[in-house]
Protein backbone atom coordinates (compact mmCIF):
# COMPACT_ATOMS: atom_id res chain seq x y z
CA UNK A 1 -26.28 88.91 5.04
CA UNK A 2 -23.49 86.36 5.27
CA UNK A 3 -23.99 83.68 3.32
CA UNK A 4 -22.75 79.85 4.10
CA UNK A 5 -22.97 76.69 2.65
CA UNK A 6 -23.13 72.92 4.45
CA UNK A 7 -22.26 69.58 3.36
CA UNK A 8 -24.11 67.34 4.81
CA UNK A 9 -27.07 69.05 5.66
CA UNK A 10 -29.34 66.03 6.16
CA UNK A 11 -27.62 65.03 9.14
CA UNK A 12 -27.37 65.13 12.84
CA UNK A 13 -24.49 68.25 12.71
CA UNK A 14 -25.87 69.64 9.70
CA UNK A 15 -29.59 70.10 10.73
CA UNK A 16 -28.69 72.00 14.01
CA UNK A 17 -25.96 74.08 12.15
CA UNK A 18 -28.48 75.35 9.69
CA UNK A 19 -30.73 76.20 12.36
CA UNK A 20 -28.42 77.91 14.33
CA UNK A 21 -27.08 80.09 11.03
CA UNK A 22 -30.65 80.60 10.13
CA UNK A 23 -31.01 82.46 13.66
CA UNK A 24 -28.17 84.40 13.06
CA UNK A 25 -29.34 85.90 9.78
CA UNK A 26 -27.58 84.00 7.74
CA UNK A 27 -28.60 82.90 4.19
CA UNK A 28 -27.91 78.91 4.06
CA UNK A 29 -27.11 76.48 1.11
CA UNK A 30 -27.16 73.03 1.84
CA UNK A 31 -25.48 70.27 -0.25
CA UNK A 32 -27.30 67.23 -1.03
CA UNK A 33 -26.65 64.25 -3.38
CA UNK A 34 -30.14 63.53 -5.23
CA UNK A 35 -33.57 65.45 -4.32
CA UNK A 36 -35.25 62.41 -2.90
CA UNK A 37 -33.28 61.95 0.67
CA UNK A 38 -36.09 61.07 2.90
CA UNK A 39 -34.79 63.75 5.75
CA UNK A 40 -34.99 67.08 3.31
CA UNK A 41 -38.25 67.57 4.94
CA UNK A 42 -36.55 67.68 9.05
CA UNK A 43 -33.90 70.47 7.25
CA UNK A 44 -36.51 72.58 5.45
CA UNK A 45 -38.43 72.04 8.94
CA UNK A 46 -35.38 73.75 11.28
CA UNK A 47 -34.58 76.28 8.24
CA UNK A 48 -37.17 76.77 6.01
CA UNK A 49 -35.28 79.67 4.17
CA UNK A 50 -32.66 76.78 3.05
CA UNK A 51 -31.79 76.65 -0.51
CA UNK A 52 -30.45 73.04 -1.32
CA UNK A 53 -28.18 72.52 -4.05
CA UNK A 54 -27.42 68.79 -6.06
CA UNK A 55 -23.69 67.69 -5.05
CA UNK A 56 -21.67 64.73 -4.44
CA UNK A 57 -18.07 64.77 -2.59
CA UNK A 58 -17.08 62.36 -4.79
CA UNK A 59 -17.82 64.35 -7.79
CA UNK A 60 -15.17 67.58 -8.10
CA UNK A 61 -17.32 69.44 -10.72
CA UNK A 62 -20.61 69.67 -8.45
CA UNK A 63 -18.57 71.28 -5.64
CA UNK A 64 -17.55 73.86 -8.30
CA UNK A 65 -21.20 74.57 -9.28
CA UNK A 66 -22.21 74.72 -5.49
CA UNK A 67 -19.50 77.25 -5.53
CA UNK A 68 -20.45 79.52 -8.27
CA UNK A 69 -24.37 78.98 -7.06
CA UNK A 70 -24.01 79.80 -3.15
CA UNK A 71 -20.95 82.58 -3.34
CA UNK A 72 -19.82 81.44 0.18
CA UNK A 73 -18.15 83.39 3.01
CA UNK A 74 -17.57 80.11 4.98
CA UNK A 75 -17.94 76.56 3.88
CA UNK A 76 -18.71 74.06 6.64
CA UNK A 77 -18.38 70.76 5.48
CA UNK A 78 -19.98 68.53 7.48
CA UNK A 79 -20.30 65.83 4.80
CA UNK A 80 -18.98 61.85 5.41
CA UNK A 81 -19.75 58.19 5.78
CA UNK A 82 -19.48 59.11 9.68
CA UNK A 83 -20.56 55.25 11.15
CA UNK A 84 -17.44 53.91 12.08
CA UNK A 85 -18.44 49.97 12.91
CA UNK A 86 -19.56 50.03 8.71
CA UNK A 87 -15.91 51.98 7.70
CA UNK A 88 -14.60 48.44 8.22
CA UNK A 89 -16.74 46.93 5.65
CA UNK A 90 -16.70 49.91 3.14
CA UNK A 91 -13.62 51.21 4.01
CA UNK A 92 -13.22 51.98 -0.05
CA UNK A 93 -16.11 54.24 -0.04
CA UNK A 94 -15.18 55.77 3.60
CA UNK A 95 -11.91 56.92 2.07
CA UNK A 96 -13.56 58.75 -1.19
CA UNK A 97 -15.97 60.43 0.88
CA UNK A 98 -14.49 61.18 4.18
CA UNK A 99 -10.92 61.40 3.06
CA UNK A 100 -11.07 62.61 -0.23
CA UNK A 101 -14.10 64.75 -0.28
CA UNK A 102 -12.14 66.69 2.10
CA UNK A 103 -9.36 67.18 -0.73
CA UNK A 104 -12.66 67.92 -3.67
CA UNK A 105 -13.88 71.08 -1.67
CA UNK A 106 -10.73 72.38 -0.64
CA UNK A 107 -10.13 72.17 -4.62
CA UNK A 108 -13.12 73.72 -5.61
CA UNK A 109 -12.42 76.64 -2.79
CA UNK A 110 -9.48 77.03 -4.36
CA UNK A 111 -11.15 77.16 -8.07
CA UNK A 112 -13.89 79.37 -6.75
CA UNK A 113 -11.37 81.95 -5.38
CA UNK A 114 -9.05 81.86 -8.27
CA UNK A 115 -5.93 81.27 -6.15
CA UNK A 116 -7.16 83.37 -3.12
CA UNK A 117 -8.44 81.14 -0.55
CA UNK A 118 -8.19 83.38 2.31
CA UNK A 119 -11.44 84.79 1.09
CA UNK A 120 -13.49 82.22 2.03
CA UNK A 121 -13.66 80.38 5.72
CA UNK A 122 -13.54 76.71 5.45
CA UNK A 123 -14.70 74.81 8.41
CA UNK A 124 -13.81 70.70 8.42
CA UNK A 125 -15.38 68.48 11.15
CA UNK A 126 -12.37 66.58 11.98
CA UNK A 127 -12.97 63.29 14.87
CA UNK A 128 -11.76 62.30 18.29
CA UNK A 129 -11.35 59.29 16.35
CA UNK A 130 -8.15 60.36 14.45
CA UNK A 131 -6.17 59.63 18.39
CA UNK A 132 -7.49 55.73 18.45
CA UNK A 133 -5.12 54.06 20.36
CA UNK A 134 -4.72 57.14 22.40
CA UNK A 135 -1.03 58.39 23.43
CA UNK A 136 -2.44 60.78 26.24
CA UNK A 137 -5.33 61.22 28.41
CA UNK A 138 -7.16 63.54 28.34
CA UNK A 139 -6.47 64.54 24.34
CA UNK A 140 -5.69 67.56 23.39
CA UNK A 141 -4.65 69.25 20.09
CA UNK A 142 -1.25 68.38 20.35
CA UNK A 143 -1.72 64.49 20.78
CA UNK A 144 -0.30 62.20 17.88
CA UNK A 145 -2.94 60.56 15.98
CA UNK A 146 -2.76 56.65 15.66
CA UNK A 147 -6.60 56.11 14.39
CA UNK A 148 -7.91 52.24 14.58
CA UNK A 149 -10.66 52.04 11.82
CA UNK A 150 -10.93 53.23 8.18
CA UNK A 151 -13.33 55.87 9.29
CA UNK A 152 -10.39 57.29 11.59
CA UNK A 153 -7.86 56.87 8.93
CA UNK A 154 -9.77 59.20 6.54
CA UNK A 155 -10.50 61.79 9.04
CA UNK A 156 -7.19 61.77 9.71
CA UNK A 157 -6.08 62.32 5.83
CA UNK A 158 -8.76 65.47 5.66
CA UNK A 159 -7.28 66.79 9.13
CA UNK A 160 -4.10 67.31 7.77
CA UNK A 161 -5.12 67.98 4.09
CA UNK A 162 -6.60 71.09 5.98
CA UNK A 163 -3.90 71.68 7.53
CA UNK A 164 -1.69 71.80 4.14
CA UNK A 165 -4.20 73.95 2.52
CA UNK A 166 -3.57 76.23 5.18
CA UNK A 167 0.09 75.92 4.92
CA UNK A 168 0.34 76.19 2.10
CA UNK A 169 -2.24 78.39 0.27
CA UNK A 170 -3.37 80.83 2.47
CA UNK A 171 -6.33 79.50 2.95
CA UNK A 172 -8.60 80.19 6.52
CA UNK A 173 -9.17 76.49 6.85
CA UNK A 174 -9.86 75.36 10.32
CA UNK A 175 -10.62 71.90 11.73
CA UNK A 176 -13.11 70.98 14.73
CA UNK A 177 -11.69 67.82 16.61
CA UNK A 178 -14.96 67.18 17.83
CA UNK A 179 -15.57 64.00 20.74
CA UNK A 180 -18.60 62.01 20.38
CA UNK A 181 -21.69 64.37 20.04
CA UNK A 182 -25.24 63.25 20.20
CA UNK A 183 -29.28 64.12 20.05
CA UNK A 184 -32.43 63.42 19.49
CA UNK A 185 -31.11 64.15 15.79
CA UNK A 186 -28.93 61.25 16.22
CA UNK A 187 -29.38 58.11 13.39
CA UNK A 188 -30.64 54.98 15.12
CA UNK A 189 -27.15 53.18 14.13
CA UNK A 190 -25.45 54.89 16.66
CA UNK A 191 -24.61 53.25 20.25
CA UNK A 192 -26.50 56.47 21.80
CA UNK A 193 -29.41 56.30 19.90
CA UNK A 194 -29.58 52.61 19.84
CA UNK A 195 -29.54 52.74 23.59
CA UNK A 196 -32.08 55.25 24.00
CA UNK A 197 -34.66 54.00 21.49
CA UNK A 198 -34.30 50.39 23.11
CA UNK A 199 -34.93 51.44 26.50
CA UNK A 200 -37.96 53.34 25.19
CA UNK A 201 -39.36 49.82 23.15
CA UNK A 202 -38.51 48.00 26.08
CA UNK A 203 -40.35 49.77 28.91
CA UNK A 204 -43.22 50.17 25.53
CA UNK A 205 -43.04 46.60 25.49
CA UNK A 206 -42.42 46.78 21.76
CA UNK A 207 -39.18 45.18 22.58
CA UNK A 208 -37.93 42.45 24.88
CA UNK A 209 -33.72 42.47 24.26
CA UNK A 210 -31.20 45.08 23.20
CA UNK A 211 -27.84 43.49 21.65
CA UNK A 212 -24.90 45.35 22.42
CA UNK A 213 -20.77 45.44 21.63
CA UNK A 214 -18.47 46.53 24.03
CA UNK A 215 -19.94 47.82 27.30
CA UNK A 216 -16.93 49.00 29.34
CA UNK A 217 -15.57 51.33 26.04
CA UNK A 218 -15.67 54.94 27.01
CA UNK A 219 -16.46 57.85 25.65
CA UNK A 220 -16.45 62.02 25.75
CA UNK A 221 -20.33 62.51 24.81
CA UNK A 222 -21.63 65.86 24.76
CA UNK A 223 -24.82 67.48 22.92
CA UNK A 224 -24.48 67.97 19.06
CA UNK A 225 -26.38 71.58 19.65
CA UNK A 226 -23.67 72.71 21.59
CA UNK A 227 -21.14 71.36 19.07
CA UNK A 228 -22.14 73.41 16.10
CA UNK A 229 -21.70 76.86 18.12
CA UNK A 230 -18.32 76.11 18.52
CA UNK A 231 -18.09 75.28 14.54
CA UNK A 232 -19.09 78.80 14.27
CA UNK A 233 -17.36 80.25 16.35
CA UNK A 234 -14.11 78.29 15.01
CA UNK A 235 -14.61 80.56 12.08
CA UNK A 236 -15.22 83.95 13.06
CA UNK A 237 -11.69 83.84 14.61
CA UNK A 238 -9.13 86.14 12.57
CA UNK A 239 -6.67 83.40 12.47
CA UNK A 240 -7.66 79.51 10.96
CA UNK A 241 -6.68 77.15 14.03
CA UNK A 242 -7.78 73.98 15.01
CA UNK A 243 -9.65 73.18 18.23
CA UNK A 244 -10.58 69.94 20.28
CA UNK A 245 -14.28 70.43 20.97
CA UNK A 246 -15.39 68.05 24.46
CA UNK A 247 -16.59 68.04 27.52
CA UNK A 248 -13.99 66.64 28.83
CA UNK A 249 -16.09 63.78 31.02
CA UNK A 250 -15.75 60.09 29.76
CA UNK A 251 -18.82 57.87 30.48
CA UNK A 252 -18.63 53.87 29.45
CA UNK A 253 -21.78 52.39 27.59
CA UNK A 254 -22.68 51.34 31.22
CA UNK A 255 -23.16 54.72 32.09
CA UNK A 256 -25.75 55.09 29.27
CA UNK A 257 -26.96 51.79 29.76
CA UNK A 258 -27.76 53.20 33.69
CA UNK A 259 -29.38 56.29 32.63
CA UNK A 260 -31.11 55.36 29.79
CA UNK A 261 -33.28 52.57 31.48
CA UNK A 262 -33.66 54.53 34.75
CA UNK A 263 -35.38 57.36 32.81
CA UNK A 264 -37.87 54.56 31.45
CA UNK A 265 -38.30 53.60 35.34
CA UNK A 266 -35.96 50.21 34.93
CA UNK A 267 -33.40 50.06 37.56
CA UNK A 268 -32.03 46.80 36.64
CA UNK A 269 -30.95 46.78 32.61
CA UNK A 270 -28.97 43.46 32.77
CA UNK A 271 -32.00 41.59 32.18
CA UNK A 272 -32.55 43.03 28.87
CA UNK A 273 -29.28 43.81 27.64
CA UNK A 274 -27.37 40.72 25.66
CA UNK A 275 -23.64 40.92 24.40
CA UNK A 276 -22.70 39.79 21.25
CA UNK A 277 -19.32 39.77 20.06
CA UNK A 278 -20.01 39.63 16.19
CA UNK A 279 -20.77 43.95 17.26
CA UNK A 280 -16.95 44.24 18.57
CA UNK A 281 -14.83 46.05 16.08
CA UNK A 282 -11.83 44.79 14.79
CA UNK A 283 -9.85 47.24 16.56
CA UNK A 284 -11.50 49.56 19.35
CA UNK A 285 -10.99 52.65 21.24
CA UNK A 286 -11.35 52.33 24.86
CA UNK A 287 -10.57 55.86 26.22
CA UNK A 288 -11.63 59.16 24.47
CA UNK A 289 -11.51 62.25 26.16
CA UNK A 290 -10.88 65.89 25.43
CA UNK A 291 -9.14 68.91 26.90
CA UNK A 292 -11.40 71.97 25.41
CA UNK A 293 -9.53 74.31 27.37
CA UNK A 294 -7.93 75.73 24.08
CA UNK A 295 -11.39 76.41 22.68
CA UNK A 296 -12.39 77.70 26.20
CA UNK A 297 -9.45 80.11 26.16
CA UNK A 298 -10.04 81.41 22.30
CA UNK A 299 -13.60 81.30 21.81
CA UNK A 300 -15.07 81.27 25.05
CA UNK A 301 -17.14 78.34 24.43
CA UNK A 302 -18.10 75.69 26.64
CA UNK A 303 -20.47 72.77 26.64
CA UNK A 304 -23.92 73.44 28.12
CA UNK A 305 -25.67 70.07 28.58
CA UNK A 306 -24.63 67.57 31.03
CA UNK A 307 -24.29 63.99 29.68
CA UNK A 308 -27.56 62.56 32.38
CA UNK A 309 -29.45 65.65 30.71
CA UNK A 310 -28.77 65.04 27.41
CA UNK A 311 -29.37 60.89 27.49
CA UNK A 312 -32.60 61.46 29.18
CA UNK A 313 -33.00 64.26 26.19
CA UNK A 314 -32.84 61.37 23.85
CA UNK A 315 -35.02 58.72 25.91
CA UNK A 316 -38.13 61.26 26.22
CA UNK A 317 -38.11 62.14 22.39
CA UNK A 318 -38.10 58.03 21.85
CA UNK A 319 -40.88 57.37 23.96
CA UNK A 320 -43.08 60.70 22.46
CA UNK A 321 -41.99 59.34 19.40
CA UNK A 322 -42.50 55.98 19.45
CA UNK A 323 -45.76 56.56 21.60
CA UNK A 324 -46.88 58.90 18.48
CA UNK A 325 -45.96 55.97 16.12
CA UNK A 326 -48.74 53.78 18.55
C-alpha cells in the first residue's frame, strides 16, 4: 500500500486529493496545525481511513516528526496562505508559509532520507499566479514569471526552491503550475464562491446586493477534482518535471457573473451587482491562461468539466445548502 502524506488537508485541493488517494488504495496522512480546525470533520468525511498528524510549515521540527510518523513515498504539499487579495495585507506571514514552508519540507525530505531524496516523490502546488503581468498568452511552462502580489512572489520562491532541490540533490521534486481551480469545496472568500453563494442568497432573498472588484479580469477556471488527478499523475512519472495544469479557456468575472445568476433564473445581474473599488488589488492580473498541452502529451490528462458545468456545480450546492440552512 503506498503511503502519502498532504499538507493542507483541510482545504479545497487537499480534501479531493485525499479522496482520490483513498480510492486508489492508498494509506493517507494529513498535516494539520492544532486538532480543533472546524473542517477535520469534511476530510474524515471524504477519507475516513485518514490519519492526521499535528504540524506547522512554519515549524521545521514538526515536518520531521510527520516524516518519521507517515514514512512517505510522495509528499504533496498542498499547504499555504492561498487568498491572494489578503497576501497584500499579511504579506509577512504569506512569505513564511507559502514561500518558506516550501523550503521546511524540502528540508525535512531531505532529513528523513538521510541525503537521498530521490526516494521520496515530492509534489509542490505551484500558481498561475507566479506569470502576473503575463509575458505570453496563452502561458506555458516556459513563460518568465513577473508575479504582482506577495502571494505570487512566494509561490514563485517555492517554484524554484523545487526546482534547486531537484538540481541539486537528486531529489524527484515536481511542481504543478496549476490556473485557477474551483468547487463546491471552494472557501466563500474566493471570487467563485462569492459569486455563486450570492446568486443563491439573492434569488433566496436572503440577500439583496453582491459587492464586487474587478469585473472584466480574466481567468483560466477549471474544476479542483480534475486538478488533483493531474497532481498524481505529476508523480508517478519516472522523471520530476514541472507541468502547467489549465484548461486553457479564459472567462472574465462577467462570464461567472452570467452563469451564475442565470442558473438561479436571473437574466439580468446588473441590478444586484455593485462595484467597489476599495476590492481592487494593488496590482492585478488581467489575463491568465494556460497551455496544458505538455501535461496532455506526458500524462495524458485533460480537464473534464466545462467552466458553465462547473459554475452551475457550485450554484446548486449553494442553494441545497443554503436551503438546508432554512
Amino acid at each position: 500500500m503506498p503511503r502519502a502524506l498532504i499538507t493542507g488537508v483541510t482545504g479545497q485541493d487537499g480534501m479531493y486529493l485525499a479522496e482520490f488517494l483513498a480510492a486508489k488504495g492508498y494509506e493517507i496522512f494529513g498535516l494539520i496545525h492544532g486538532q480543533n480546525n472546524p473542517r477535520i470533520p469534511a476530510v474524515r468525511r471524504v477519507a475516513p481511513s485518514i490519519h492526521l498528524l499535528d504540524g506547522d510549515l512554519l515549524d521545521l521540527r514538526s515536518l520531521i516528526r510527520a516524516m518519521e510518523t507517515s514514512q512517505p513515498d510522495e509528499v504533496y504539499n498542498l499547504g499555504a496562505i492561498s487568498f491572494v487579495g489578503l497576501s497584500w495585507r499579511q504579506a509577512e506571514i504569506t512569505s513564511e508559509v507559502t514561500a518558506m514552508g516550501v523550503l521546511r519540507i524540502l528540508e525535512a525530505i531531505q532529513v528523513h532520507t538521510h541525503n537521498d531524496m530521490s526516494r521520496v516523490r515530492f509534489y509542490q502546488a505551484s500558481s498561475s499566479e507566479m506569470f502576473g503581468n503575463v509575458h505570453e498568452v496563452p502561458q506555458r511552462e516556459t513563460t518568465a514569471f513577473h508575479p504582482r502580489s506577495p502571494y505570487g512572489v512566494a509561490k514563485t520562491f517555492g517554484h524554484y526552491m523545487t526546482v534547486n532541490y531537484r538540481e541539486s540533490y537528486g531529489a524527484h521534486a515536481c511542481s504543478g503550475i496549476l490556473f485557477n481551480h474551483e468547487s463546491p469545496r471552494r472557501g466563500h472568500e474566493f471570487v467563485t464562491r462569492k459569486v455563486t453563494r450570492g446568486a443563491a442568497r439573492v434569488a433566496l432573498g436572503l440577500q439583496k446586493r453582491l459587492t464586487l472588484g474587478n469585473l472584466e479580469a480574466r481567468r483560466d477556471w477549471g474544476f479542483a477534482g480534475d486538478y488533483v488527478e493531474a497532481m498524481w499523475l505529476i508523480l508517478q512519472e519516472d522523471q520530476a518535471d514541472d507541468y502547467v495544469v489549465a484548461t486553457g479557456e479564459t472567462h472574465s468575472i462577467r462570464d461567472l457573473l452570467d452563469i451564475a445568476f442565470s442558473r438561479v433564473g436571473i437574466e439580468d445581474w446588473t441590478r444586484y451587482v455593485v462595484q467597489d473599488a476599495r476590492l481592487f488589488r494593488p496590482a492585478d492580473v488581467n489575463l491568465l491562461v494556460g497551455d496544458a498541452s505538455h501535461a496532455r502529451a506526458r500524462l495524458g490528462w485533460k480537464p473534464r468539466v466545462k467552466f458553465r458545468d462547473l459554475i452551475e456545480m457550485m450554484v446548486d450546492d449553494d442553494l441545497a445548502d443554503l436551503q438546508r440552512g432554512a
